[in-house]
C-alpha atoms as a PDB file:
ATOM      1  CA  UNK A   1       7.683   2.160 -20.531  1.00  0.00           C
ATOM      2  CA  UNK A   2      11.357   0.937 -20.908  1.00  0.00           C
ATOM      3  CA  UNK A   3      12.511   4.362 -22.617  1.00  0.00           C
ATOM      4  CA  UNK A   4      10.956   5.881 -19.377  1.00  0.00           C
ATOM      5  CA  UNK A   5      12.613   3.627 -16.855  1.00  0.00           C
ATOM      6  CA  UNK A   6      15.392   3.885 -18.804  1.00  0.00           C
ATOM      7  CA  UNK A   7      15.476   7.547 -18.680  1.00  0.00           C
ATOM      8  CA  UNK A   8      14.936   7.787 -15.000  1.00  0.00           C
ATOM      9  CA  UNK A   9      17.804   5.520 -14.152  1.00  0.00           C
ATOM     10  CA  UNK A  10      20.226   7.759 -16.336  1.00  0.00           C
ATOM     11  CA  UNK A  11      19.232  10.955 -14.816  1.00  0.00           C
ATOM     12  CA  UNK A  12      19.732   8.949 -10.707  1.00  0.00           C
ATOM     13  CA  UNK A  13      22.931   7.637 -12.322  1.00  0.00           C
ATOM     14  CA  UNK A  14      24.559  10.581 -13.938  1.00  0.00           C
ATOM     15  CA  UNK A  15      23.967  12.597 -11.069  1.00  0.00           C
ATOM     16  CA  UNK A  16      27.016  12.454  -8.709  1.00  0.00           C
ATOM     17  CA  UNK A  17      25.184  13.858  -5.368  1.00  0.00           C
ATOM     18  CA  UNK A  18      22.179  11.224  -5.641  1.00  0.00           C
ATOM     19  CA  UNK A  19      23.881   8.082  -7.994  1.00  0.00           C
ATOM     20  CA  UNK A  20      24.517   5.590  -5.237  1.00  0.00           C
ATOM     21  CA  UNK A  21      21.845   7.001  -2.848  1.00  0.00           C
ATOM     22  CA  UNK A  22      18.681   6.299  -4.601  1.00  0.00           C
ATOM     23  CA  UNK A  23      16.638   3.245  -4.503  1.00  0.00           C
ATOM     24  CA  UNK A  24      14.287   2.566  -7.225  1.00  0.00           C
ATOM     25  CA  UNK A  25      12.055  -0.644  -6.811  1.00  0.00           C
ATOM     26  CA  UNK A  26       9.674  -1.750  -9.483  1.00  0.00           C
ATOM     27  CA  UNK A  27       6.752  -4.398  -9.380  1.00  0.00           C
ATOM     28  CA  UNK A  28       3.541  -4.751 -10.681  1.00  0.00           C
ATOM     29  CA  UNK A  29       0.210  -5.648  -9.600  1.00  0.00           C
ATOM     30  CA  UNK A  30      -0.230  -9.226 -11.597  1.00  0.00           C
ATOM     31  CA  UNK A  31       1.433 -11.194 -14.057  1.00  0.00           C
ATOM     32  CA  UNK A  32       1.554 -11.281 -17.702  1.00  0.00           C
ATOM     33  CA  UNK A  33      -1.646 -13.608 -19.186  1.00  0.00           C
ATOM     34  CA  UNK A  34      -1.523 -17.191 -19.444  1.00  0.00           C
ATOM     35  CA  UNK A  35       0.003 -18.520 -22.845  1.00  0.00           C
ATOM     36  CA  UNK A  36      -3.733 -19.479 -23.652  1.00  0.00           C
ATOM     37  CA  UNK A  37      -5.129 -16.118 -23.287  1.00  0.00           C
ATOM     38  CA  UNK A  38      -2.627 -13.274 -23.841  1.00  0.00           C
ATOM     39  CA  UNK A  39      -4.660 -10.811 -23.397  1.00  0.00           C
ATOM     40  CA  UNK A  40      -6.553 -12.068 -19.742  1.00  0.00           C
ATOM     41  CA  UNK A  41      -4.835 -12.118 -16.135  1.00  0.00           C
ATOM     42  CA  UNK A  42      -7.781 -13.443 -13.903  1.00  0.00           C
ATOM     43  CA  UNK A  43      -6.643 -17.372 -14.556  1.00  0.00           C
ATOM     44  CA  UNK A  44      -5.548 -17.974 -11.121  1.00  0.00           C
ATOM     45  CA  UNK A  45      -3.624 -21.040 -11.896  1.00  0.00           C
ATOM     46  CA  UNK A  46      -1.728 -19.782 -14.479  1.00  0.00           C
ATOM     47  CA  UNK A  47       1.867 -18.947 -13.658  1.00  0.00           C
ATOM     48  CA  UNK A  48       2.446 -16.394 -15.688  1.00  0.00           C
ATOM     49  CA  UNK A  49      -0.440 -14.638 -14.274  1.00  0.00           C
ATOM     50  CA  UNK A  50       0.189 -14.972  -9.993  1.00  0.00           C
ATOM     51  CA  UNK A  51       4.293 -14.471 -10.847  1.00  0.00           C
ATOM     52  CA  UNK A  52       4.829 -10.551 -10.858  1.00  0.00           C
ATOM     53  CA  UNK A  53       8.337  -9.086 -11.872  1.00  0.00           C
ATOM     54  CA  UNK A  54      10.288  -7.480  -9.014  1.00  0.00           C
ATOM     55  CA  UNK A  55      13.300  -5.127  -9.996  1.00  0.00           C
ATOM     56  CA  UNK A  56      15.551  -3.358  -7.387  1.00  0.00           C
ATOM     57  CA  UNK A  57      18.032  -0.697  -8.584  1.00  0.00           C
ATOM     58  CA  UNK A  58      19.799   0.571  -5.398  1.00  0.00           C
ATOM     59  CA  UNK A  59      23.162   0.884  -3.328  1.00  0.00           C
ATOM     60  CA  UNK A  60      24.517  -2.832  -2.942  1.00  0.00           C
ATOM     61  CA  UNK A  61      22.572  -4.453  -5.211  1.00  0.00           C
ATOM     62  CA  UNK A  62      23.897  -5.685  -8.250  1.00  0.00           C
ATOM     63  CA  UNK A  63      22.884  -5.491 -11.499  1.00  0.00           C
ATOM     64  CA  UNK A  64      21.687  -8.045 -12.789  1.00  0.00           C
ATOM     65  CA  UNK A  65      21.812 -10.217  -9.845  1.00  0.00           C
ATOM     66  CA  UNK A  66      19.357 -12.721  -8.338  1.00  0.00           C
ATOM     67  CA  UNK A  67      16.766 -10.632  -5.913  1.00  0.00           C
ATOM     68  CA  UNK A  68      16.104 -13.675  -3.522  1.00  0.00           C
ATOM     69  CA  UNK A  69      20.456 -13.582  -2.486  1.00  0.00           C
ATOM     70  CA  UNK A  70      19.979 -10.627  -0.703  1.00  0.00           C
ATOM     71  CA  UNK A  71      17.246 -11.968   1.849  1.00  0.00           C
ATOM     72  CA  UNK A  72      16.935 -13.912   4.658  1.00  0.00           C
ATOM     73  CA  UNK A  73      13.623 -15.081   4.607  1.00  0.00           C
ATOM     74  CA  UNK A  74      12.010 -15.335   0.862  1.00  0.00           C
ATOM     75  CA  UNK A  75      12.653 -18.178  -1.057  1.00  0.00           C
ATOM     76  CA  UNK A  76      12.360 -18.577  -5.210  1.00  0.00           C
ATOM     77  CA  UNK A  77       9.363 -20.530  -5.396  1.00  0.00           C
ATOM     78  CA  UNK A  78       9.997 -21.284  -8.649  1.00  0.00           C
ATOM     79  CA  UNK A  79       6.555 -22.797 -10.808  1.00  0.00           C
ATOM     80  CA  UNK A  80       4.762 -22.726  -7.544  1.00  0.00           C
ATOM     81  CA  UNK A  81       2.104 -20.711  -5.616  1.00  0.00           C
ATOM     82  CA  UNK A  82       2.748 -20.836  -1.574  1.00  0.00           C
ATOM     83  CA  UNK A  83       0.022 -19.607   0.225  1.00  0.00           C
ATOM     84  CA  UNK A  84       0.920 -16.776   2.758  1.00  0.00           C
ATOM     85  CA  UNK A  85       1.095 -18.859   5.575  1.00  0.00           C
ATOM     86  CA  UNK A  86       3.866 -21.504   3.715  1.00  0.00           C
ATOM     87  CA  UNK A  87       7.054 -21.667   5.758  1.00  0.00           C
ATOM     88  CA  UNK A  88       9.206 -20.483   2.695  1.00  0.00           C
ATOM     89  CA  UNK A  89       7.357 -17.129   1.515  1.00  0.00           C
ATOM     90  CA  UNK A  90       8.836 -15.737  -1.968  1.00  0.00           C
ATOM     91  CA  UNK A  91       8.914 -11.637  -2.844  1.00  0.00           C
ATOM     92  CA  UNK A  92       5.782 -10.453  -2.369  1.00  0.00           C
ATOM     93  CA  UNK A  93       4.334  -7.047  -4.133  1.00  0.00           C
ATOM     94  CA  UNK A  94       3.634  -6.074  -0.862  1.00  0.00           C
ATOM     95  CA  UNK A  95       7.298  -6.374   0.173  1.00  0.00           C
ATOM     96  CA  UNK A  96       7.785  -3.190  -1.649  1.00  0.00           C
ATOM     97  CA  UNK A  97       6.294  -1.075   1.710  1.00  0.00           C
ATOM     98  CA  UNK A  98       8.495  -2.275   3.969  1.00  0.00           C
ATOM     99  CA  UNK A  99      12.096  -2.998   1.696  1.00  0.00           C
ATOM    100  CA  UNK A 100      11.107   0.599   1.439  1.00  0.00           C
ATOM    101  CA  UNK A 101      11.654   1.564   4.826  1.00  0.00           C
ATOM    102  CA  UNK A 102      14.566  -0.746   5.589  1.00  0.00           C
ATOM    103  CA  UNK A 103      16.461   1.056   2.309  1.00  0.00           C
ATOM    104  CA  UNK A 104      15.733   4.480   3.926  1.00  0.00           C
ATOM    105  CA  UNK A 105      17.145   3.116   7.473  1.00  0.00           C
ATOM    106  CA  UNK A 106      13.703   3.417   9.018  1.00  0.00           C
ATOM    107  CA  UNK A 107      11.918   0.656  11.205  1.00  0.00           C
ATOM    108  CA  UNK A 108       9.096  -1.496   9.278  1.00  0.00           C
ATOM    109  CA  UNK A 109       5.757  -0.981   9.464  1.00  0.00           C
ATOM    110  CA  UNK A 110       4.182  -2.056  12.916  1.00  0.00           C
ATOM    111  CA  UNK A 111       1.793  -4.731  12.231  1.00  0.00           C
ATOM    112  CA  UNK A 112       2.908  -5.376   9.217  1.00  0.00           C
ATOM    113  CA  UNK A 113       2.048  -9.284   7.589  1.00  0.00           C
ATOM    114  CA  UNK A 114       4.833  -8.790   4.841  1.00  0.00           C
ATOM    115  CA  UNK A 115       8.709  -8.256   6.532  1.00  0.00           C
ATOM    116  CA  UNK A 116      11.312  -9.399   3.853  1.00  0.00           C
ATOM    117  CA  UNK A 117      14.489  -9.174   6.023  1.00  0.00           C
ATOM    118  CA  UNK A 118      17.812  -8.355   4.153  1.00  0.00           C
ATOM    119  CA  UNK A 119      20.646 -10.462   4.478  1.00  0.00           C
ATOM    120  CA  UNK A 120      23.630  -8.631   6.883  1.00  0.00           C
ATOM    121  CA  UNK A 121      26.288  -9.531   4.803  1.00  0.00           C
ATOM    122  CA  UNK A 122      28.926  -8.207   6.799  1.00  0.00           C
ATOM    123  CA  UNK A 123      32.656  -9.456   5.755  1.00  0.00           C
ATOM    124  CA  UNK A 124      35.999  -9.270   7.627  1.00  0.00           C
ATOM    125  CA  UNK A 125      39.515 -10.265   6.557  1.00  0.00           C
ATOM    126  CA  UNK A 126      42.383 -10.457   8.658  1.00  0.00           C
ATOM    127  CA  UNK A 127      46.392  -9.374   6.893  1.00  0.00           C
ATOM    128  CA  UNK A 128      49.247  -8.968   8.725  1.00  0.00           C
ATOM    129  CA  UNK A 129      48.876  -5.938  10.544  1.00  0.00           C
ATOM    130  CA  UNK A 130      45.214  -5.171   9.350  1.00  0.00           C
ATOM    131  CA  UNK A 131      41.528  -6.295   9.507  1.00  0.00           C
ATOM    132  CA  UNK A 132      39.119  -4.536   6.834  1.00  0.00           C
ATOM    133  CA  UNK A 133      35.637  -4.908   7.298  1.00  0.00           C
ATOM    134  CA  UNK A 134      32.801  -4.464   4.340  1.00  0.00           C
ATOM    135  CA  UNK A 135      29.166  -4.737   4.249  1.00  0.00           C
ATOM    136  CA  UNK A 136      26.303  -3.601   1.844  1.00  0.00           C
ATOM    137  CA  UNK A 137      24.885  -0.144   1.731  1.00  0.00           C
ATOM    138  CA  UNK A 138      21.348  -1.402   1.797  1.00  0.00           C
ATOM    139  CA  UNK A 139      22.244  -2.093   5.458  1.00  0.00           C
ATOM    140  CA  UNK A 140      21.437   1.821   5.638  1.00  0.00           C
ATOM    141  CA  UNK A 141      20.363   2.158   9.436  1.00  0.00           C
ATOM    142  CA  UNK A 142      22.688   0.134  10.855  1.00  0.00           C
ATOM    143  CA  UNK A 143      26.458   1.248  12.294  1.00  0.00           C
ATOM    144  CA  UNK A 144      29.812  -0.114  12.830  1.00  0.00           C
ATOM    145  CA  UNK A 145      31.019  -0.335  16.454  1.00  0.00           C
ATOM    146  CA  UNK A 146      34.052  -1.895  18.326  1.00  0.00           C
ATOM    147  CA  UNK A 147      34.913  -2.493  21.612  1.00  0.00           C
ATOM    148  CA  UNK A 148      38.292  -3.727  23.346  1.00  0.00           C
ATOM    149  CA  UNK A 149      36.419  -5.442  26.531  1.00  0.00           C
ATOM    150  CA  UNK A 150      33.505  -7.856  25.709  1.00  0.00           C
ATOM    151  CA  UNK A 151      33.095  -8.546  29.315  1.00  0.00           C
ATOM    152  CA  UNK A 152      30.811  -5.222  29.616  1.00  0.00           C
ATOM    153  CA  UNK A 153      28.096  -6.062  27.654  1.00  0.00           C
ATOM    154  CA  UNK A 154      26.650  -3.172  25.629  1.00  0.00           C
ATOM    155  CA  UNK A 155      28.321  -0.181  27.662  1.00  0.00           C
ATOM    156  CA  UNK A 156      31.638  -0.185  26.240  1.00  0.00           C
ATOM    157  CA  UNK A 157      30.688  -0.433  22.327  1.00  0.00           C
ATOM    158  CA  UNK A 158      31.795   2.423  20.731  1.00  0.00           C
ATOM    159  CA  UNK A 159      30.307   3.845  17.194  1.00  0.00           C
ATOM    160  CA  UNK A 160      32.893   4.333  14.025  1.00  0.00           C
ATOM    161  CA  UNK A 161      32.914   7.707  13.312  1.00  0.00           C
ATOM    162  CA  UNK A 162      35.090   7.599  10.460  1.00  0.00           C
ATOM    163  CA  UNK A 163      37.270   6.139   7.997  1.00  0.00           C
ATOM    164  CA  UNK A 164      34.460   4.550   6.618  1.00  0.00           C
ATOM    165  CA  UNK A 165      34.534   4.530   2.603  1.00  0.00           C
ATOM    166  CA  UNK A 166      31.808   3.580   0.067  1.00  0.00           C
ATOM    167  CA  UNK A 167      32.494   2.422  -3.399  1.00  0.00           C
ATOM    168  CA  UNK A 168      30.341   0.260  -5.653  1.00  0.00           C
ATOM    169  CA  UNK A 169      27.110  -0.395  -3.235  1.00  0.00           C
ATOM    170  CA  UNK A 170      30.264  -1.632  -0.877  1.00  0.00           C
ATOM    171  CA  UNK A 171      31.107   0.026   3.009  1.00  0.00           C
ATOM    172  CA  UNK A 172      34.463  -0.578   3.365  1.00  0.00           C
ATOM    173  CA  UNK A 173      36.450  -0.025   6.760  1.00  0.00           C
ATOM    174  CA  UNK A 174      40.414  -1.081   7.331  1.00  0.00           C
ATOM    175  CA  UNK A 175      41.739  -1.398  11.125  1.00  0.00           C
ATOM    176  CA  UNK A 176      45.163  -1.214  11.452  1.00  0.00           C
ATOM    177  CA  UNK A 177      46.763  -2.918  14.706  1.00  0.00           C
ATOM    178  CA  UNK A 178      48.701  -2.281  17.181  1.00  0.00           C
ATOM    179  CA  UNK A 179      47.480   0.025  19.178  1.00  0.00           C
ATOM    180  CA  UNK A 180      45.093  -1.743  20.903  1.00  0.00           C
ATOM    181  CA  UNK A 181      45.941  -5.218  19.666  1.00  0.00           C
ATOM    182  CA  UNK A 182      42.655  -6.642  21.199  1.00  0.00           C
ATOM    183  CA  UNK A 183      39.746  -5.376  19.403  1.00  0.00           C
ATOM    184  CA  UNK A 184      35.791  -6.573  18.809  1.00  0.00           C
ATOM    185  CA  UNK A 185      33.986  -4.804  15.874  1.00  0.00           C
ATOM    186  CA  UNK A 186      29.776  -5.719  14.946  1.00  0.00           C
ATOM    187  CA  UNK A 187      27.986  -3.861  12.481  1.00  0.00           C
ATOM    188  CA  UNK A 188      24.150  -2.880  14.423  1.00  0.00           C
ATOM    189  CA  UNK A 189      21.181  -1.287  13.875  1.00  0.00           C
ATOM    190  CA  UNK A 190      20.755   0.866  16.739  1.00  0.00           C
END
């Protein structure tokens, strides 16, 4: 299975028009067998049985990095086994549906029990004359705007149309001031 996976991954990565673009998520259905019985899943209270392996290879997630930093509301639960209705929920096979749709910029699925939400992550540093913004490329439906007047509301947001670079799972934009000194920028999922 890991020549496979591996051979997948180097065909999405050595292909310029689709490296960076592709998601790949990977779960299972059940854990491993308990140390007792290596060859048996059904002992509920074993924890290498109801822990399932979760792997995300996709714009703005880092390799090798911890899964749970990238959302809002899962939690590591560690040795334990929260029920579905514990406050602090961890990743979820069923997650996989709707990170899904969130990767491909499209709304979750109505009705849906099992909404992981991802972290917004959305950066800005002030320089001199500058403010560069940055944010993850998961964050695929959602748009950089700025206004000059936050007195309006809504009406007077206006969508970035360019300038906009991508590097390393990374959106990077730069502002350079004056003109207009004044200016208010949000990053929104329309």
């Amino acid at each position: 299975m890991d020549t496979h996976l591996g051979t997948i991954l180097n065909a999405i990565e050595g292909n310029p028009a689709i490296s960076n673009k592709v998601a790949l998520i990977l779960s299972s259905d059940h854990g491993g067998g308990s140390p007792t019985e290596f060859t048996n899943h059904s002992h509920p209270l074993s924890v290498e049985n109801y822990t399932i392996p979760m792997f995300v290879h996709a714009p703005g997630f880092a390799l090798s990095s911890d899964l749970y930093s990238y959302f809002k509301n899962r939690r590591n639960p560690g040795t334990g086994r929260p029920s579905y209705t514990d406050i602090n929920q961890p990743l979820w096979n069923g997650d996989t549906a709707n990170l899904s749709t969130t990767l491909l910029g499209l709304p979750q699925i109505p009705g849906s029990y099992m909404m992981p939400e991802l972290k917004r992550n959305f950066v800005m540093t002030h320089a001199a004359n500058s403010i560069t913004m940055t944010w993850p490329d998961y964050l695929t439906g959602y748009t950089l705007e700025y206004t000059n007047d936050l007195t309006v509301g809504d009406l007077n947001w206006t969508k970035v149309t360019s300038g906009i670079t991508e590097s390393a799972g990374v959106r990077t934009y730069t502002h350079t001031f004056p003109p207009p000194n004044a200016r208010f920028f949000r990053i929104r999922k329309p």
